[in-house]
PDB file of N, CA and C in Angstrom:
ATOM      1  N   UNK A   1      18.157 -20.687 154.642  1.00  0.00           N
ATOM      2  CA  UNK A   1      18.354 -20.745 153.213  1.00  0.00           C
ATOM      3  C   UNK A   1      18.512 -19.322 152.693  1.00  0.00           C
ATOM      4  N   UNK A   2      19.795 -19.055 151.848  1.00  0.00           N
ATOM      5  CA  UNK A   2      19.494 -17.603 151.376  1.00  0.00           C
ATOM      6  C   UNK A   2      18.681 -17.390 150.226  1.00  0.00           C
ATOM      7  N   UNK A   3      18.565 -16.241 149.903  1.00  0.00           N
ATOM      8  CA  UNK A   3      17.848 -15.960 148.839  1.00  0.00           C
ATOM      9  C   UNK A   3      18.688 -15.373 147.335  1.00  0.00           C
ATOM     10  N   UNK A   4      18.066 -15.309 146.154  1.00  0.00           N
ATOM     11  CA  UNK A   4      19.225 -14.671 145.118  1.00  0.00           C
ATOM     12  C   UNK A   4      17.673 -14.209 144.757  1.00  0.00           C
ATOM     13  N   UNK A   5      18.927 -12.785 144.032  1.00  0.00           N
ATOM     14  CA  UNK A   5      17.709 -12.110 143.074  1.00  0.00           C
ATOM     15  C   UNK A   5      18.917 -11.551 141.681  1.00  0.00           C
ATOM     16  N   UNK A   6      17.848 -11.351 140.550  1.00  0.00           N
ATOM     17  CA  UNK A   6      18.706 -10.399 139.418  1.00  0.00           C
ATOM     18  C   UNK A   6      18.202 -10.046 138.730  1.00  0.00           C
ATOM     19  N   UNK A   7      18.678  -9.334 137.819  1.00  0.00           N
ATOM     20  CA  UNK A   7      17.794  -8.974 136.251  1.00  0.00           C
ATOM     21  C   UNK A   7      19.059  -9.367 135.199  1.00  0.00           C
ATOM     22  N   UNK A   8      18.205  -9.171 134.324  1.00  0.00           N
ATOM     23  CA  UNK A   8      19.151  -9.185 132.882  1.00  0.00           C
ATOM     24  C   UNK A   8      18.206  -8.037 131.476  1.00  0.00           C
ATOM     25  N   UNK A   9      18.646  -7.165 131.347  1.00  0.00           N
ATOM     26  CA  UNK A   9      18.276  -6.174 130.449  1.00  0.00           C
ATOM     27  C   UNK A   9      17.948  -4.936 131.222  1.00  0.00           C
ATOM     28  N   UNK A  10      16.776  -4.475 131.280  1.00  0.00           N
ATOM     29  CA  UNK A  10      15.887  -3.828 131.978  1.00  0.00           C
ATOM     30  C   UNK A  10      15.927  -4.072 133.708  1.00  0.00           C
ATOM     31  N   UNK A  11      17.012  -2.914 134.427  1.00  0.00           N
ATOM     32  CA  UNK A  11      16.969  -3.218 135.803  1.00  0.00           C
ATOM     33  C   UNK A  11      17.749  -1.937 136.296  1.00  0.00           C
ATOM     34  N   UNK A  12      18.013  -1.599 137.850  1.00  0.00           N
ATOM     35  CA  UNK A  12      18.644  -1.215 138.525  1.00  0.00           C
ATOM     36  C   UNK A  12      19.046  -0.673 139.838  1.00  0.00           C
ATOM     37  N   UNK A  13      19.838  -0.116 140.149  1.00  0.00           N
ATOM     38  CA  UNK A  13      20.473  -0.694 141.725  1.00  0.00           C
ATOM     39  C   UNK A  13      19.202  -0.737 142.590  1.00  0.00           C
ATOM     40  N   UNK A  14      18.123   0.664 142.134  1.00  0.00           N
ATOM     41  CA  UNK A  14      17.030   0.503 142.597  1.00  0.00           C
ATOM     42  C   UNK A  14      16.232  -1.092 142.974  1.00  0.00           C
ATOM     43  N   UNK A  15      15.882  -1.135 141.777  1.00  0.00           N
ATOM     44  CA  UNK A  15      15.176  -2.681 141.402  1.00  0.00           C
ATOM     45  C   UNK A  15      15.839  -3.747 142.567  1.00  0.00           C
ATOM     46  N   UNK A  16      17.529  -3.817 142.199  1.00  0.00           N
ATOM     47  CA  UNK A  16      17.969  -4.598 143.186  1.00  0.00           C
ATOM     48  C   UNK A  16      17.645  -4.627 144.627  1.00  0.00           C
ATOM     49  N   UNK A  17      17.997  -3.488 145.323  1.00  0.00           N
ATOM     50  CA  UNK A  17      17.637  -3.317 146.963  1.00  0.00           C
ATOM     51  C   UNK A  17      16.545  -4.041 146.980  1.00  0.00           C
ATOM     52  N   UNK A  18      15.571  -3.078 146.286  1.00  0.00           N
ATOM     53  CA  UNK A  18      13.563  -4.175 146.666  1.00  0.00           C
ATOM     54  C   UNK A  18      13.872  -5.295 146.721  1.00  0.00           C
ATOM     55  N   UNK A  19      14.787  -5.826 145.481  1.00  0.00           N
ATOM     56  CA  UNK A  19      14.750  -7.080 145.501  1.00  0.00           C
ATOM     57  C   UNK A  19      15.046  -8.177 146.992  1.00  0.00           C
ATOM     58  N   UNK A  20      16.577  -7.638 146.973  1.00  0.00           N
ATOM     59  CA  UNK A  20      17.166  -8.150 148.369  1.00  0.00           C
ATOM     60  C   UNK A  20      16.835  -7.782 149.420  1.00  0.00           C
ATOM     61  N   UNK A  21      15.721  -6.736 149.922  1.00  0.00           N
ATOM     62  CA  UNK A  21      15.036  -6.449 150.777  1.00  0.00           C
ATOM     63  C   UNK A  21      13.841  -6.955 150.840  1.00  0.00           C
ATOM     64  N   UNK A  22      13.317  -7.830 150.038  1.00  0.00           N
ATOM     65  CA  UNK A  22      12.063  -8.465 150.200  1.00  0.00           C
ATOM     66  C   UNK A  22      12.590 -10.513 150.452  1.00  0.00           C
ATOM     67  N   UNK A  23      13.888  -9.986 150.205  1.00  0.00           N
ATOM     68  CA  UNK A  23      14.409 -11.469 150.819  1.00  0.00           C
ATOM     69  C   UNK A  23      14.944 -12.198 151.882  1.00  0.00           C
ATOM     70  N   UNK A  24      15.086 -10.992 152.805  1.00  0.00           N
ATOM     71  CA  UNK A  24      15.933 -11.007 153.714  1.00  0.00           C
ATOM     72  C   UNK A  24      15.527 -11.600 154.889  1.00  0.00           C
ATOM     73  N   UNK A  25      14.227 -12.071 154.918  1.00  0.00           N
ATOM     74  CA  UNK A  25      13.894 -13.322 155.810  1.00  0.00           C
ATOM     75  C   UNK A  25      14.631 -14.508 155.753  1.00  0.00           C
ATOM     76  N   UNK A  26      15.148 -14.705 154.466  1.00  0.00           N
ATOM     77  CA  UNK A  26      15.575 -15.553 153.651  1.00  0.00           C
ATOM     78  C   UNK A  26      16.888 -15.784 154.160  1.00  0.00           C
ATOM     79  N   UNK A  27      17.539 -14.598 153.987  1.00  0.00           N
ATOM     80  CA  UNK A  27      19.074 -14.436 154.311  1.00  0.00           C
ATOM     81  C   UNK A  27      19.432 -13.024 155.058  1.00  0.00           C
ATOM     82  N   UNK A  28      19.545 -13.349 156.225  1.00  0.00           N
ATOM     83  CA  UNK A  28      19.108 -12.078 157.743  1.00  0.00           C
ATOM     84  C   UNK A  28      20.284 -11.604 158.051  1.00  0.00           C
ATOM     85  N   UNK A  29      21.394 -12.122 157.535  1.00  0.00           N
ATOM     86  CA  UNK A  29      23.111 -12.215 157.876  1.00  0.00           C
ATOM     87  C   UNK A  29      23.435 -11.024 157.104  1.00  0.00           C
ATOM     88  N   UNK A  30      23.319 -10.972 155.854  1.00  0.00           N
ATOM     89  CA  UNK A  30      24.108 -10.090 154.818  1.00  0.00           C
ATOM     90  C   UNK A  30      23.049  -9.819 153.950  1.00  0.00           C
ATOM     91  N   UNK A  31      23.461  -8.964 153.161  1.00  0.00           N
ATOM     92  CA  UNK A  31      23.226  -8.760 151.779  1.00  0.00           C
ATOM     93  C   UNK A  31      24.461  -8.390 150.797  1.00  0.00           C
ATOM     94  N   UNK A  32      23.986  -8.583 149.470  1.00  0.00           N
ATOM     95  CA  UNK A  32      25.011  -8.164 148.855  1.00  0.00           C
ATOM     96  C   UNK A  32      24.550  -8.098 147.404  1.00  0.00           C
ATOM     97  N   UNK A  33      25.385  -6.820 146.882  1.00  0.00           N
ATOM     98  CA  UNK A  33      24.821  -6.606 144.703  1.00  0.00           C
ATOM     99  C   UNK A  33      25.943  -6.503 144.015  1.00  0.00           C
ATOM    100  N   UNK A  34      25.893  -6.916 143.299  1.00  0.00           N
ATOM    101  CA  UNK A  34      26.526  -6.755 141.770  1.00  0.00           C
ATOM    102  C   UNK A  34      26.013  -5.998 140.902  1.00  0.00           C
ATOM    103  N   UNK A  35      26.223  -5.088 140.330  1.00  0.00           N
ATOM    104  CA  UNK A  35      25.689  -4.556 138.747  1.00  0.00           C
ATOM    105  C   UNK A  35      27.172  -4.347 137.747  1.00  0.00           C
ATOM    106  N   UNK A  36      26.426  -5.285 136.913  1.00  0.00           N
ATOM    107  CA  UNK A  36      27.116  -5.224 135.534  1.00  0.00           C
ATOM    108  C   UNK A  36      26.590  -4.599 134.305  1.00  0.00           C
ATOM    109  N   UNK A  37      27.332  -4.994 133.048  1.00  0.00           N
ATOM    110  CA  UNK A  37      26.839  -4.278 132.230  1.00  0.00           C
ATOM    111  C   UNK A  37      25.723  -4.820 131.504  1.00  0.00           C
ATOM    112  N   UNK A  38      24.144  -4.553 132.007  1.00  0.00           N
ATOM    113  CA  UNK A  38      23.501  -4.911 131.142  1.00  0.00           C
ATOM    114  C   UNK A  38      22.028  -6.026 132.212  1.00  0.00           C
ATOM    115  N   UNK A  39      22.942  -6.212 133.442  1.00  0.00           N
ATOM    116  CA  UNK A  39      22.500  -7.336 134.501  1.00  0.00           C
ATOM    117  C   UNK A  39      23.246  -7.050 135.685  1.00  0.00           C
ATOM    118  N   UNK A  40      22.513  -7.473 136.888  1.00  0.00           N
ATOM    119  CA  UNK A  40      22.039  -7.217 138.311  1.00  0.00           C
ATOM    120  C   UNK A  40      22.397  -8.378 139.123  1.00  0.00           C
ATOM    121  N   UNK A  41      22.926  -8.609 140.067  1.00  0.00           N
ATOM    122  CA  UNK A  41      22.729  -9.866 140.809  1.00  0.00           C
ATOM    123  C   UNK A  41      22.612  -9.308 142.136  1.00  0.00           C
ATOM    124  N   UNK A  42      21.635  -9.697 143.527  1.00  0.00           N
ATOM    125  CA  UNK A  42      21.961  -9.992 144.997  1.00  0.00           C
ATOM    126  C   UNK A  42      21.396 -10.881 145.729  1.00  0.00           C
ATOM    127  N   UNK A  43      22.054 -10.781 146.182  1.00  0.00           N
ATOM    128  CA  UNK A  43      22.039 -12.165 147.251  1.00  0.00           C
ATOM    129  C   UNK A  43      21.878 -11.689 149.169  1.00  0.00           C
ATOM    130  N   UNK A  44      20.872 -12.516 149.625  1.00  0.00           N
ATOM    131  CA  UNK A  44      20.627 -12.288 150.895  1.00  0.00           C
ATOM    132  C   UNK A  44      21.171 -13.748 151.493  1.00  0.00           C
ATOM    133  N   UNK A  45      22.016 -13.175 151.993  1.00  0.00           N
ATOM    134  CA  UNK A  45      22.752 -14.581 153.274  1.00  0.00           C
ATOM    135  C   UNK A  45      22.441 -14.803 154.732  1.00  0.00           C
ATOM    136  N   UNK A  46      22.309 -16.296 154.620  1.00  0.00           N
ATOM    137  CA  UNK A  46      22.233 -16.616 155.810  1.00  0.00           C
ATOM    138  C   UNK A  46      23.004 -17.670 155.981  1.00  0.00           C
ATOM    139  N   UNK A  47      24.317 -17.380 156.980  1.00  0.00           N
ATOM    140  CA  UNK A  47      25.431 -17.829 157.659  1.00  0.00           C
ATOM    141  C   UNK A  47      25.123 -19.126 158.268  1.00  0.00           C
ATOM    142  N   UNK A  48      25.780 -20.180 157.784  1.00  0.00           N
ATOM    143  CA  UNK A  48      25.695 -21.288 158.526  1.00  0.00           C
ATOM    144  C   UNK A  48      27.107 -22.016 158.436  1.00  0.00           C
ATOM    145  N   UNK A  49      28.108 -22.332 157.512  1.00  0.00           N
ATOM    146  CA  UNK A  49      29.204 -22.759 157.888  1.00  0.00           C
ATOM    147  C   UNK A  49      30.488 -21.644 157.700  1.00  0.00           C
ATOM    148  N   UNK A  50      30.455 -20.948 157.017  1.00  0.00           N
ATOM    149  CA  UNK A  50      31.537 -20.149 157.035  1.00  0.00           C
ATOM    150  C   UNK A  50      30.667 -18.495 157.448  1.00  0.00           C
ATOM    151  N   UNK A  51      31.343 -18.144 158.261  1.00  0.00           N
ATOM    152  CA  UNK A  51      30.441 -17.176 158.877  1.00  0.00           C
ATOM    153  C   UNK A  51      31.275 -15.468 158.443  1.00  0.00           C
ATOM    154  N   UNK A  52      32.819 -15.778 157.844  1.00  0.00           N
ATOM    155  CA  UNK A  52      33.562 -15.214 157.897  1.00  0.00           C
ATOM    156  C   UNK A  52      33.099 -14.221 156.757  1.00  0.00           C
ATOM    157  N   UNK A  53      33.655 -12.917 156.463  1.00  0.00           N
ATOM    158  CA  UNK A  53      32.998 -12.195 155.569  1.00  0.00           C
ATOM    159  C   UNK A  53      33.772 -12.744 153.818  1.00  0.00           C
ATOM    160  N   UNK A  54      35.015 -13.808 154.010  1.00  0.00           N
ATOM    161  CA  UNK A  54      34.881 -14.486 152.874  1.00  0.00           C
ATOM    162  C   UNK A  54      33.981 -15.248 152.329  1.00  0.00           C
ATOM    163  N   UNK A  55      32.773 -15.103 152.843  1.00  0.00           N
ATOM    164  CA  UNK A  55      31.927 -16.060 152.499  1.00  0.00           C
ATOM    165  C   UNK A  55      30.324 -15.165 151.672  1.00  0.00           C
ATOM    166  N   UNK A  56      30.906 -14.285 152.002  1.00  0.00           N
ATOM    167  CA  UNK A  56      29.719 -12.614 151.250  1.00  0.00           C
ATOM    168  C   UNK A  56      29.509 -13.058 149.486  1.00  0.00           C
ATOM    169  N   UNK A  57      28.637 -13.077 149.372  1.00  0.00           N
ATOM    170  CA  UNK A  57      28.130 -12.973 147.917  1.00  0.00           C
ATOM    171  C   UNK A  57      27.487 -11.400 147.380  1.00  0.00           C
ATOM    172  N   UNK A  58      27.540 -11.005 146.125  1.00  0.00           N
ATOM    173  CA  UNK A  58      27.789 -11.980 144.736  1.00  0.00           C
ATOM    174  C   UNK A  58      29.081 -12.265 144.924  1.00  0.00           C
ATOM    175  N   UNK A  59      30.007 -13.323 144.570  1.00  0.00           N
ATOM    176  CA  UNK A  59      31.584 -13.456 144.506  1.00  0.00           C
ATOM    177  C   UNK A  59      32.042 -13.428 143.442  1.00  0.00           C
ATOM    178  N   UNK A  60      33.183 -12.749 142.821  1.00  0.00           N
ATOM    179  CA  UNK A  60      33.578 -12.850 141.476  1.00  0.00           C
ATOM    180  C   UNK A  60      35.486 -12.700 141.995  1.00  0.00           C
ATOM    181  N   UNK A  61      35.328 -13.393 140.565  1.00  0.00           N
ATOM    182  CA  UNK A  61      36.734 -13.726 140.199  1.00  0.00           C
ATOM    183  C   UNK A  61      37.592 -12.380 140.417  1.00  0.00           C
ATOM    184  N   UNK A  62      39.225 -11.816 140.461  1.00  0.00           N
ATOM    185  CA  UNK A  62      40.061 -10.795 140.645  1.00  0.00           C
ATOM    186  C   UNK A  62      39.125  -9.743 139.805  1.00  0.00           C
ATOM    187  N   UNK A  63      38.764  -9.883 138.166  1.00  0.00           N
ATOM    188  CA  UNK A  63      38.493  -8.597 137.619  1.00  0.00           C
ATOM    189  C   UNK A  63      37.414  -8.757 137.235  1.00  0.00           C
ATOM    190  N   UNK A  64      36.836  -9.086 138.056  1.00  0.00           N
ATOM    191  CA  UNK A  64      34.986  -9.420 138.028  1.00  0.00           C
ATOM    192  C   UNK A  64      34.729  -9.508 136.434  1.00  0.00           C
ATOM    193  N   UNK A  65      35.245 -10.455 135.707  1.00  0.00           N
ATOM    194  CA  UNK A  65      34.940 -11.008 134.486  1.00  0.00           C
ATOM    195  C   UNK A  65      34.144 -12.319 134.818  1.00  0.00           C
ATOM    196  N   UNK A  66      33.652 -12.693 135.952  1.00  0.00           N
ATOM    197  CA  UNK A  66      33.072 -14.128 136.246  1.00  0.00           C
ATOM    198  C   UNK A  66      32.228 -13.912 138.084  1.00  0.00           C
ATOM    199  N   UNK A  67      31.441 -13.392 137.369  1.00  0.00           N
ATOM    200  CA  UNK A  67      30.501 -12.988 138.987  1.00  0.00           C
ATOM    201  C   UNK A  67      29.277 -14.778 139.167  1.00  0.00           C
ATOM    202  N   UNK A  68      29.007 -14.326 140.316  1.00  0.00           N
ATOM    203  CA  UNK A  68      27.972 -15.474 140.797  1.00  0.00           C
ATOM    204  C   UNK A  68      27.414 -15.613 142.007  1.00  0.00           C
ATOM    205  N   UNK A  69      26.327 -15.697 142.125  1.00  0.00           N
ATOM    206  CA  UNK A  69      25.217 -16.082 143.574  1.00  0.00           C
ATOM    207  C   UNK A  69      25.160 -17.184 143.439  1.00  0.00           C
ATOM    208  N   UNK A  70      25.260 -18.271 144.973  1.00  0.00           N
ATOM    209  CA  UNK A  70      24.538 -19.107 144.996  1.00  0.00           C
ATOM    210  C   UNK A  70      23.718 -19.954 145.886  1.00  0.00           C
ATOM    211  N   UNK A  71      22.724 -20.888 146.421  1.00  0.00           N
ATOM    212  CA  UNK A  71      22.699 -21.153 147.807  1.00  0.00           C
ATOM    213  C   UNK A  71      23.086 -22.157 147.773  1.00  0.00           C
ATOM    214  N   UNK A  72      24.099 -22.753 148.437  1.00  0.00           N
ATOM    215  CA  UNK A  72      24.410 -24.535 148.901  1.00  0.00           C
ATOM    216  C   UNK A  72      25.931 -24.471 149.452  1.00  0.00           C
ATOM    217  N   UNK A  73      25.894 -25.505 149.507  1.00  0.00           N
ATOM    218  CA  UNK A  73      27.486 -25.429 150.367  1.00  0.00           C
ATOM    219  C   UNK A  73      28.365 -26.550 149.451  1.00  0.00           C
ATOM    220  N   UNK A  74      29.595 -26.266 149.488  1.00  0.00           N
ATOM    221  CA  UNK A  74      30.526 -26.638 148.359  1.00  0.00           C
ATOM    222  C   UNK A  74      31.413 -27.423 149.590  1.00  0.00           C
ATOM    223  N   UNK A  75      31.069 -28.563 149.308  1.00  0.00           N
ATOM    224  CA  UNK A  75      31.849 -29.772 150.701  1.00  0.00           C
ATOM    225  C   UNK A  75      33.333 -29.783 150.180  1.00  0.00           C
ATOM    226  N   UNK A  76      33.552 -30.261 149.456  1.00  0.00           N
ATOM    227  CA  UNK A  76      34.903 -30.184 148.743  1.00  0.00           C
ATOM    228  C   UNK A  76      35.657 -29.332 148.430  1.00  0.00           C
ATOM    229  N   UNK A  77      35.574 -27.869 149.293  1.00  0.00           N
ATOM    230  CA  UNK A  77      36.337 -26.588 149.176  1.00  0.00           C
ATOM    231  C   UNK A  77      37.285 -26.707 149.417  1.00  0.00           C
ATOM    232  N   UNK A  78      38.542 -27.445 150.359  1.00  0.00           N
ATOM    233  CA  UNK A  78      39.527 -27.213 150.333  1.00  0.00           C
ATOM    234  C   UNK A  78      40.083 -27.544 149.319  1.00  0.00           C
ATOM    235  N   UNK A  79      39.725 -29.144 148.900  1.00  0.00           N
ATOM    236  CA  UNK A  79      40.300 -29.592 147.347  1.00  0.00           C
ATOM    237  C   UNK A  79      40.393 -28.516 146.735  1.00  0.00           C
ATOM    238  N   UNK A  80      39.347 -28.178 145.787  1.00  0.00           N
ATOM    239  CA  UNK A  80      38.910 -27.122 144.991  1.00  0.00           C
ATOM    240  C   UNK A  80      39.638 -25.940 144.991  1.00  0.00           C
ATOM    241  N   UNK A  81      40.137 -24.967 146.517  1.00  0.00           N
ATOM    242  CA  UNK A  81      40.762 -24.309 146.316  1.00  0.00           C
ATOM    243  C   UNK A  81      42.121 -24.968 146.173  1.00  0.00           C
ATOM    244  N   UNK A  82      42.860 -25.880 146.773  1.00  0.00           N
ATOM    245  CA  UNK A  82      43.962 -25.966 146.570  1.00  0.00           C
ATOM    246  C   UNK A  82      43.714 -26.020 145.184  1.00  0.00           C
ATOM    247  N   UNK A  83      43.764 -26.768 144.050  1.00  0.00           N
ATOM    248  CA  UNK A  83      43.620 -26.278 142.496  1.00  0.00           C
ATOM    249  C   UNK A  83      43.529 -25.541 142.047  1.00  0.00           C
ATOM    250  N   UNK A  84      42.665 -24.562 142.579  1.00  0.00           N
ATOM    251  CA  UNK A  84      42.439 -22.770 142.134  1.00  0.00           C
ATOM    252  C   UNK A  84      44.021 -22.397 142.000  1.00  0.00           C
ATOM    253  N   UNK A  85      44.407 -22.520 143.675  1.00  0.00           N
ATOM    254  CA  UNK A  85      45.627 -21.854 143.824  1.00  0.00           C
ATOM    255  C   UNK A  85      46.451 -22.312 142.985  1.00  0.00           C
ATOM    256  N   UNK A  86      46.946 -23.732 142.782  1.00  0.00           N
ATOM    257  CA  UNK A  86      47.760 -23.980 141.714  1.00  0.00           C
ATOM    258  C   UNK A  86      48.220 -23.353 140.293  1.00  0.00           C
ATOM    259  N   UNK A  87      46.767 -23.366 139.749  1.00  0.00           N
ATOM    260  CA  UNK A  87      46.291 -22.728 139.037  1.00  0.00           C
ATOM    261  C   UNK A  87      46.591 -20.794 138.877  1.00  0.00           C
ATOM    262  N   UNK A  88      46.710 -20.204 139.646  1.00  0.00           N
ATOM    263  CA  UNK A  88      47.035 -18.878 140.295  1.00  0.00           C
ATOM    264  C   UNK A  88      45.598 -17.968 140.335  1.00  0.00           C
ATOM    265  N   UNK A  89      44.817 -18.852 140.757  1.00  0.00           N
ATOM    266  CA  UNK A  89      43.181 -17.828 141.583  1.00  0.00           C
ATOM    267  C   UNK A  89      43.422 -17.740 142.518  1.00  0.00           C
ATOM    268  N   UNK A  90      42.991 -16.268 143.233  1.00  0.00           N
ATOM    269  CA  UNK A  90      43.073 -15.995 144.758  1.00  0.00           C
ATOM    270  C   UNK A  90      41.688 -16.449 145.187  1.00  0.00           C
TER     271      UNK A  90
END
């Protein structure tokens, strides 16, 4: 199971590492941060169906206007992306 961590106000890159370093039992595969303006996100992964480094969190949209951690698995991904793509999301 991975782990997520963040802040919102009061935080930084500092804060983050501890964070995702005190999780990483959690998620032994990766880590990964975001800092935005104002708020923090990381995420400690642990690899179980997509092992590929498309699968690295936080993930955000082309101009990181839409960031996100999460743990679970999204069964219906190919659907989903084919629509993205339609749509024109990479």
């Amino acid at each position: 199971m991975c782990g997520i961590a963040g802040y919102i106000g009061k935080g930084n890159s500092s804060d983050l590492h501890k964070m995702v370093n005190t999780l990483q039992h959690r998620g032994p595969d990766a880590q990964g941060i975001f800092e935005g303006n104002n708020f923090g996100l990381a995420h400690a992964r642990l690899s179980i169906v997509d092992l590929s480094e498309a699968g690295s969190q936080p993930m955000a949209n082309s101009n990181s206007s839409v960031v996100l951690v999460f743990n679970g698995e999204i069964y219906n991904f190919q659907e989903l992306r084919s629509e993205l793509v339609k749509d024109g999301y990479v």
